[in-house]
C-alpha atoms as a PDB file:
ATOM      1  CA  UNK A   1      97.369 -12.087  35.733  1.00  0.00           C
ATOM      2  CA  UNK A   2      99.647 -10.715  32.865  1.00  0.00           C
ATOM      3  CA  UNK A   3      99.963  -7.584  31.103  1.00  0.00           C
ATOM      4  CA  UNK A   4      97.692  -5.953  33.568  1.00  0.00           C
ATOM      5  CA  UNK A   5      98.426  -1.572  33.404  1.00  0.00           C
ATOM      6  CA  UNK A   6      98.707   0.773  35.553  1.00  0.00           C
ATOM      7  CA  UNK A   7      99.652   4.356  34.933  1.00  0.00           C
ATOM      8  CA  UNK A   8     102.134   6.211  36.520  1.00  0.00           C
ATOM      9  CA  UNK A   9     101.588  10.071  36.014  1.00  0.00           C
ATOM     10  CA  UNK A  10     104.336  11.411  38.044  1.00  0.00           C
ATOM     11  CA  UNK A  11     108.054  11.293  37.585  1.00  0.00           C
ATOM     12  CA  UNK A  12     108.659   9.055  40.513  1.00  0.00           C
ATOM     13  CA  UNK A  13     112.834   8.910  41.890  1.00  0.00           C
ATOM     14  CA  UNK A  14     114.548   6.385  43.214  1.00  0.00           C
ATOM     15  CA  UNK A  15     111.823   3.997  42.221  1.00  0.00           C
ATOM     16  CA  UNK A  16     112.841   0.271  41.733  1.00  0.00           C
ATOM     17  CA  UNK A  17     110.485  -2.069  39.720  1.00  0.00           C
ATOM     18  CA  UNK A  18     110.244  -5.921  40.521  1.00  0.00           C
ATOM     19  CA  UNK A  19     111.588  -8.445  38.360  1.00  0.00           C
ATOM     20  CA  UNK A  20     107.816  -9.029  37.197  1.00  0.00           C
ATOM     21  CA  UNK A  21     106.964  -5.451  36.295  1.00  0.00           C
ATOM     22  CA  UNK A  22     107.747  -3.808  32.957  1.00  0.00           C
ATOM     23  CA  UNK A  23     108.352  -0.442  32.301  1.00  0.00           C
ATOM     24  CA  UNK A  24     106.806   1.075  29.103  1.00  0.00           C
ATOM     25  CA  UNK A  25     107.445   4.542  27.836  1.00  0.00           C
ATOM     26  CA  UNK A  26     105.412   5.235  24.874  1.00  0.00           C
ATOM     27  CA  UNK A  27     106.109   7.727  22.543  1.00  0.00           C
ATOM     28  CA  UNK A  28     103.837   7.999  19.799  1.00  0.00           C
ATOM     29  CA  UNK A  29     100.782   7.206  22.022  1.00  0.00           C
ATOM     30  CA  UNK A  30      99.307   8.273  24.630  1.00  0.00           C
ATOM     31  CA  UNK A  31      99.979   6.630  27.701  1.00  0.00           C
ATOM     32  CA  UNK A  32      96.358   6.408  29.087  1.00  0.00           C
ATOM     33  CA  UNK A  33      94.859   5.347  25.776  1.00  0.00           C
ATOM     34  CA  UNK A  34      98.153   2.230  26.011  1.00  0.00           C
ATOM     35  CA  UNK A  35      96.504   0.906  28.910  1.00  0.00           C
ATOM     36  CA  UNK A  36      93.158   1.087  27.465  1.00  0.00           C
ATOM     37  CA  UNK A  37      94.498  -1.077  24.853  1.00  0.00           C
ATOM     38  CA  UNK A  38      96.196  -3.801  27.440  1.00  0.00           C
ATOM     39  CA  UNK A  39      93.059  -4.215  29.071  1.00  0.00           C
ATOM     40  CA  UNK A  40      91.316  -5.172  26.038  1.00  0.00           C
ATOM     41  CA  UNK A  41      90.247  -8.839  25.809  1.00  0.00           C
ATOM     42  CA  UNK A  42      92.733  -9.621  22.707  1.00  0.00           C
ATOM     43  CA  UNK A  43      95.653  -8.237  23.826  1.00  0.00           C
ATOM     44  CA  UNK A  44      95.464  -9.836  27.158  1.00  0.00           C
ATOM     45  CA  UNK A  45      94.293 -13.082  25.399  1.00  0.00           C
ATOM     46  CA  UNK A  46      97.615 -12.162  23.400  1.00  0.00           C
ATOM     47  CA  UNK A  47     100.038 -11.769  26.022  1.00  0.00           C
ATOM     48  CA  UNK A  48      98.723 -14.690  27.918  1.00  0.00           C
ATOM     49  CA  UNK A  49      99.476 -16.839  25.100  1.00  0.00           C
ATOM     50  CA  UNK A  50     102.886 -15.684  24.437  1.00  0.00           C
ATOM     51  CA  UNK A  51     103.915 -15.518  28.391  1.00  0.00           C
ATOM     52  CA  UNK A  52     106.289 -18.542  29.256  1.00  0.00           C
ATOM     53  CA  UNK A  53     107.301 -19.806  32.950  1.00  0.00           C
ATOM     54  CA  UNK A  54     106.075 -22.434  35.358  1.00  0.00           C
ATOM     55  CA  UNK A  55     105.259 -20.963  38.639  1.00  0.00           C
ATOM     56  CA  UNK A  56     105.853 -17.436  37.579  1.00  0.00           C
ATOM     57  CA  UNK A  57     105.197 -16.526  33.943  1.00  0.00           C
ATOM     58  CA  UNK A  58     106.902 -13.554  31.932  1.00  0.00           C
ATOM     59  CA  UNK A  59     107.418 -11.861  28.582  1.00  0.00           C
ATOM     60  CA  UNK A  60     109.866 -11.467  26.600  1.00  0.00           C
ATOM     61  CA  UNK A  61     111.010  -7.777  25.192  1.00  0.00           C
ATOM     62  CA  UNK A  62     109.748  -9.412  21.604  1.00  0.00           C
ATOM     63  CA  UNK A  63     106.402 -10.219  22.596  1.00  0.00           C
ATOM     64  CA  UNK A  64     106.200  -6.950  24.298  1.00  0.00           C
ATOM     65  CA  UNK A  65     107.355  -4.964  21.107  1.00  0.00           C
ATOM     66  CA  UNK A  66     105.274  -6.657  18.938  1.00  0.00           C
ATOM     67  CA  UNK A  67     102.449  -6.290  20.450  1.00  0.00           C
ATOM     68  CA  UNK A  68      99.382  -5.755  18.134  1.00  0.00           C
ATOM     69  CA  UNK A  69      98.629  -2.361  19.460  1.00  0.00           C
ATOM     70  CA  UNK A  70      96.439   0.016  16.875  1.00  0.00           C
ATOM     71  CA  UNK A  71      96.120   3.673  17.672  1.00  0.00           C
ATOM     72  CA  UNK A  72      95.032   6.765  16.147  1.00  0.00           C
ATOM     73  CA  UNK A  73      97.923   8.597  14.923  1.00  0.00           C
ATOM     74  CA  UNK A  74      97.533  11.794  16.811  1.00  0.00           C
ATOM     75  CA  UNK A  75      97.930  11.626  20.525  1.00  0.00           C
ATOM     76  CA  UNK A  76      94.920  14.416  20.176  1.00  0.00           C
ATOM     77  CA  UNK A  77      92.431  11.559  18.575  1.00  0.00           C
ATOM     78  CA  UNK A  78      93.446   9.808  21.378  1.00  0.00           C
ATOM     79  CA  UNK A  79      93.010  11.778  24.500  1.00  0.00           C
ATOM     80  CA  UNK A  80      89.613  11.864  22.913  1.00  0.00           C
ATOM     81  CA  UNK A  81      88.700   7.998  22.540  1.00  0.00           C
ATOM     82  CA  UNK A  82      90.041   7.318  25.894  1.00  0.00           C
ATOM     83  CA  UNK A  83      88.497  10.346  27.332  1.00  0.00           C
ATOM     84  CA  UNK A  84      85.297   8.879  25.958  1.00  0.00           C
ATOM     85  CA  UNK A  85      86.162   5.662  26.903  1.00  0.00           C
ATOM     86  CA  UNK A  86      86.585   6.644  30.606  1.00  0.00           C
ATOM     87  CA  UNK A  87      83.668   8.418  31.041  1.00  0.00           C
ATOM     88  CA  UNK A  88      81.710   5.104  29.647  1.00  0.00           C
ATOM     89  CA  UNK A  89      83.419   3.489  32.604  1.00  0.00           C
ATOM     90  CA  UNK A  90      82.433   6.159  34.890  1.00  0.00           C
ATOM     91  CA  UNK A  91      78.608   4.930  33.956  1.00  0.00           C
ATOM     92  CA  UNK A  92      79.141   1.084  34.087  1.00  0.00           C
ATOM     93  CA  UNK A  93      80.516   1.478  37.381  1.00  0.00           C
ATOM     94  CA  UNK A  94      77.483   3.470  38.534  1.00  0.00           C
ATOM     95  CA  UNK A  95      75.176   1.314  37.423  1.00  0.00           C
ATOM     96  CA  UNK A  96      77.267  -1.900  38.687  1.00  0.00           C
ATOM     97  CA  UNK A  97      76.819  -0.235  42.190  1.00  0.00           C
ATOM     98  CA  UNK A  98      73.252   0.004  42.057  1.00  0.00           C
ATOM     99  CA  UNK A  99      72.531  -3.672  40.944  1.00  0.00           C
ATOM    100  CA  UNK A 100      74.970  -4.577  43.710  1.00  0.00           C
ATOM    101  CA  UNK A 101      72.602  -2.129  46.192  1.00  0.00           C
ATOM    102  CA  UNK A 102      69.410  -4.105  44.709  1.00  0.00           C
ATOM    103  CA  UNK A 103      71.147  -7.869  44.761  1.00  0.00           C
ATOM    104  CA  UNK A 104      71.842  -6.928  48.933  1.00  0.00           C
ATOM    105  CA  UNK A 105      68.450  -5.717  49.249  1.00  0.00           C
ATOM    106  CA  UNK A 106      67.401  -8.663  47.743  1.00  0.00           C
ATOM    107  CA  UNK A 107      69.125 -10.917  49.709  1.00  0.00           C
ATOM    108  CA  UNK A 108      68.360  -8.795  52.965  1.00  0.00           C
ATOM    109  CA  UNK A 109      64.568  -9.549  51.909  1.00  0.00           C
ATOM    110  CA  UNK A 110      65.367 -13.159  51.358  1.00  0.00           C
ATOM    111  CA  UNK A 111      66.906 -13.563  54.667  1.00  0.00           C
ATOM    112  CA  UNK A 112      64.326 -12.068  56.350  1.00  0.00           C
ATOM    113  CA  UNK A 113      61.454 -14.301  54.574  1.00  0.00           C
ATOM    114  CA  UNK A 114      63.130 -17.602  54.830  1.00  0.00           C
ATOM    115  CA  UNK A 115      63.748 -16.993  58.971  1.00  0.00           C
ATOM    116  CA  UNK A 116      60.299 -16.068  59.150  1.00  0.00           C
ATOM    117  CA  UNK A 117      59.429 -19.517  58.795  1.00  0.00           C
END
């Protein structure tokens, strides 16, 4: 696992990060939408590429800054695509928990049939 976000809303003291965390502080977008963007497919595939090490693997300041990240160029445009974004998320995950509901129900049913015998 690299490049994987996380969000940090508050301003957090006497906070140390690990040697394997970075620390980004974007300006011109919005951080939300930035970790939309690192959890896309290419970027990942991007970083994972780029990362070096043999048992753990890290990337350089470089890689990091040139990172093919494309935004809108108002942070307005994009409170709106993630905002969209996340509430498309919001769905998937409902309807992930259902078909996990009907997959045990399933297998609950199959159980049952298979000791009946």
């Amino acid at each position: 696992d690299i490049g994987v976000p996380s969000v940090v809303q508050e301003n957090l003291s006497n906070v140390v990060c690990g040697y394997h965390l970075a620390l980004l502080k974007p300006k011109k977008i919005f951080g939300f939408f930035l970790a939309k963007q690192l959890s896309m497919f290419d970027i990942n595939r991007y970083l994972a590429n780029r990362a070096n090490g043999s048992t753990r693997f890290g990337l350089t300041l470089h890689v990091i800054e040139s990172m093919p990240i494309l935004y809108p160029l108002s942070k307005l445009e994009q409170k709106l695509i993630f905002s969209r974004l996340q509430s498309i998320d919001v769905k998937i995950q409902a309807e992930e928990k259902i078909l996990k509901k009907y997959k045990d129900v399933k297998t609950g049913l199959m159980n049952r049939l298979l000791n009946n015998f």
